[in-house]
Protein backbone atom coordinates (compact mmCIF):
# COMPACT_ATOMS: atom_id res chain seq x y z
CA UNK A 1 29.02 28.95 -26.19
CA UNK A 2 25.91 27.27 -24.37
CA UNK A 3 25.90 25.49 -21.27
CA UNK A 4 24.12 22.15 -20.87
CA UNK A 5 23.14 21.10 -17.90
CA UNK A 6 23.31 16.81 -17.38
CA UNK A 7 20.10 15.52 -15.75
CA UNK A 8 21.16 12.44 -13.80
CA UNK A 9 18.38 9.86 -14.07
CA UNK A 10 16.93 8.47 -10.71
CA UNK A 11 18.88 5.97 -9.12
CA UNK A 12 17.03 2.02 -9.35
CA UNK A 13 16.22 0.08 -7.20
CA UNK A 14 14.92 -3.41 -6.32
CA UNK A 15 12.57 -2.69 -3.27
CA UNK A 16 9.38 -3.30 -3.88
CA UNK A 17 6.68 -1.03 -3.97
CA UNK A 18 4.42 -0.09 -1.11
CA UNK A 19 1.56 2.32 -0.95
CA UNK A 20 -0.67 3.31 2.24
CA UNK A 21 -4.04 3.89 2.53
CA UNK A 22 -5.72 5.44 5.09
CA UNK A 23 -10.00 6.46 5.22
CA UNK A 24 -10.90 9.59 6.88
CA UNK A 25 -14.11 7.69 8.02
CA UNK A 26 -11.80 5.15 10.30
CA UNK A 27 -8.99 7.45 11.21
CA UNK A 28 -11.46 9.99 11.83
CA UNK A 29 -8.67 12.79 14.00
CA UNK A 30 -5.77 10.95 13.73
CA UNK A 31 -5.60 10.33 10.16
CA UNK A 32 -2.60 12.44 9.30
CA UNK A 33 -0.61 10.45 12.17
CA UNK A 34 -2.36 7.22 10.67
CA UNK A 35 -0.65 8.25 7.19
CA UNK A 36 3.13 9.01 8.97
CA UNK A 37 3.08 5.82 10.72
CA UNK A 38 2.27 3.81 7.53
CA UNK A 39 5.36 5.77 5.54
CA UNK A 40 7.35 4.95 8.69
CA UNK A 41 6.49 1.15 8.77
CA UNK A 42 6.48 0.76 5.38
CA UNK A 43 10.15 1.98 4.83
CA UNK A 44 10.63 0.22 7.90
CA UNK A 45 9.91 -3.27 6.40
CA UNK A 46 12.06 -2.22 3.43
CA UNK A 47 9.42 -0.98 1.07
CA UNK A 48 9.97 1.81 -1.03
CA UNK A 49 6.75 4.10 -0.15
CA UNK A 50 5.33 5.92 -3.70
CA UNK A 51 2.15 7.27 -2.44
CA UNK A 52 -0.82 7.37 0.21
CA UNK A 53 -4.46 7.03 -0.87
CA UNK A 54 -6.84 9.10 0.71
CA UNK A 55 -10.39 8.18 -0.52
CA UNK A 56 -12.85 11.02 -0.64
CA UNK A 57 -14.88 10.92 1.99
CA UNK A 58 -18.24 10.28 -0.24
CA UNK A 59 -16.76 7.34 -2.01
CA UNK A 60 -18.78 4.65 -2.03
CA UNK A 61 -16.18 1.61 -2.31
CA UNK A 62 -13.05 2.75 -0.94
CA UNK A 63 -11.72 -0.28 -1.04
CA UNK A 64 -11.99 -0.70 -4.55
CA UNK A 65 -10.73 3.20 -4.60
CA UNK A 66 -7.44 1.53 -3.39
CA UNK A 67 -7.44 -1.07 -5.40
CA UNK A 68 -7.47 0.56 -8.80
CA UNK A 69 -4.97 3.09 -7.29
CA UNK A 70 -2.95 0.31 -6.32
CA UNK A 71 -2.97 -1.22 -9.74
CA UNK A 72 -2.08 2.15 -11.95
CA UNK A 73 0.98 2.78 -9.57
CA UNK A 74 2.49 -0.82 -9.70
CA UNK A 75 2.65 -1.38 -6.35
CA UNK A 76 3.14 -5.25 -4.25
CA UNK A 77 1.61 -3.96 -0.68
CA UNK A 78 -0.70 -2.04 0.37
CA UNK A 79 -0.32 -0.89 4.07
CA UNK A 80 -3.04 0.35 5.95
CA UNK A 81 -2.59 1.67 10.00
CA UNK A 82 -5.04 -1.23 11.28
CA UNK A 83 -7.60 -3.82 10.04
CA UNK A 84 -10.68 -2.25 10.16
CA UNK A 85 -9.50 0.18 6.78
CA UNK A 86 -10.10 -3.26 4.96
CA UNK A 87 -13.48 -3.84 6.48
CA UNK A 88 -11.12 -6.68 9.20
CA UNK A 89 -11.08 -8.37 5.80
CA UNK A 90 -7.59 -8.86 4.80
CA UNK A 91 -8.70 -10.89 1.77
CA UNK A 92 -9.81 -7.84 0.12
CA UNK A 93 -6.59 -6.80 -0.32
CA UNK A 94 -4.94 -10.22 -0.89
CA UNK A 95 -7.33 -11.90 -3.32
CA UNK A 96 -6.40 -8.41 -5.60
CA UNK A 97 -2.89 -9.52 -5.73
CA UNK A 98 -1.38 -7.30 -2.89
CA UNK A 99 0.24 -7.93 -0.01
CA UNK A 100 -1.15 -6.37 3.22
CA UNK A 101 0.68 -4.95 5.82
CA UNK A 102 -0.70 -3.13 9.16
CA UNK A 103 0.73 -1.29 11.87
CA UNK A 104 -1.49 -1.93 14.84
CA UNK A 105 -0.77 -4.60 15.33
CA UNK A 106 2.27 -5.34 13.44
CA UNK A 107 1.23 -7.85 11.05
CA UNK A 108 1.12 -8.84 7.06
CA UNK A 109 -1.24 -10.89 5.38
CA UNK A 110 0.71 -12.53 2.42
CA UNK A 111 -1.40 -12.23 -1.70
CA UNK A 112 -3.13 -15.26 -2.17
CA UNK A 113 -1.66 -18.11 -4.60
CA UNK A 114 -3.77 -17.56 -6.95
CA UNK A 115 -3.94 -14.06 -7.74
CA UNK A 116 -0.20 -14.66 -8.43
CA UNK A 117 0.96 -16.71 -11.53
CA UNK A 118 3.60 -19.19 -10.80
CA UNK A 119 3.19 -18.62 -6.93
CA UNK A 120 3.14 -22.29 -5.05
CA UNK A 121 3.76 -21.43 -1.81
CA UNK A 122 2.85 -18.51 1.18
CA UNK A 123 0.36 -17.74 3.58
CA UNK A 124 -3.26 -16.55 1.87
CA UNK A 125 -5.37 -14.08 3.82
């Protein structure tokens, strides 16, 4: 007689997708708190947190790092500790089709209309 064992598939759910991103080259020391405080806010705000980018350090466009990471992992925000990981340009983010969310200070920066299809209302970056 053999035994099988069942495999219970992962429970779905409806939150959306969040991923942080944090640069070494802004967080400089306090980059692995930077990371636990994005996890934390993101959950927070009801997100379900998949993964944190970390761009190497020699990266020219980090930004755009994020942004194709961002892309292959299906997320809706991107959440960064504060401003200045988006060059204090939250339309980076936005214009992409993300929403962008920061800790210090609290804030969130809505995708612009026209990076989403069939979107008529919400704040743009």
């Amino acid at each position: 007689m053999t035994h099988k064992q069942s495999i219970a598939p992962l429970p779905c759910t409806d939150k959306p997708k969040a991923m942080g991103f944090v640069r070494t080259d802004v967080s400089k020391l306090h980059a692995p708190r930077h990371a636990s405080e994005i996890r934390r806010h993101a959950r927070t705000l009801g997100y379900r947190y998949v993964y944190t980018v970390h761009p190497p350090g020699d990266e020219p466009d980090p930004i755009g790092y994020v942004l194709a990471m961002a892309a292959g992992l299906g997320v809706e925000a991107i959440v960064v500790f504060e401003l200045a990981h988006v060059n204090d340009q939250p339309a980076l983010i936005c214009d992409h089709g993300y929403d962008l969310e920061t800790v210090c200070p609290q804030s969130t920066w809505t995708r612009t209309a026209l990076s989403v299809p069939g979107t008529e209302t919400g704040a743009a970056c």
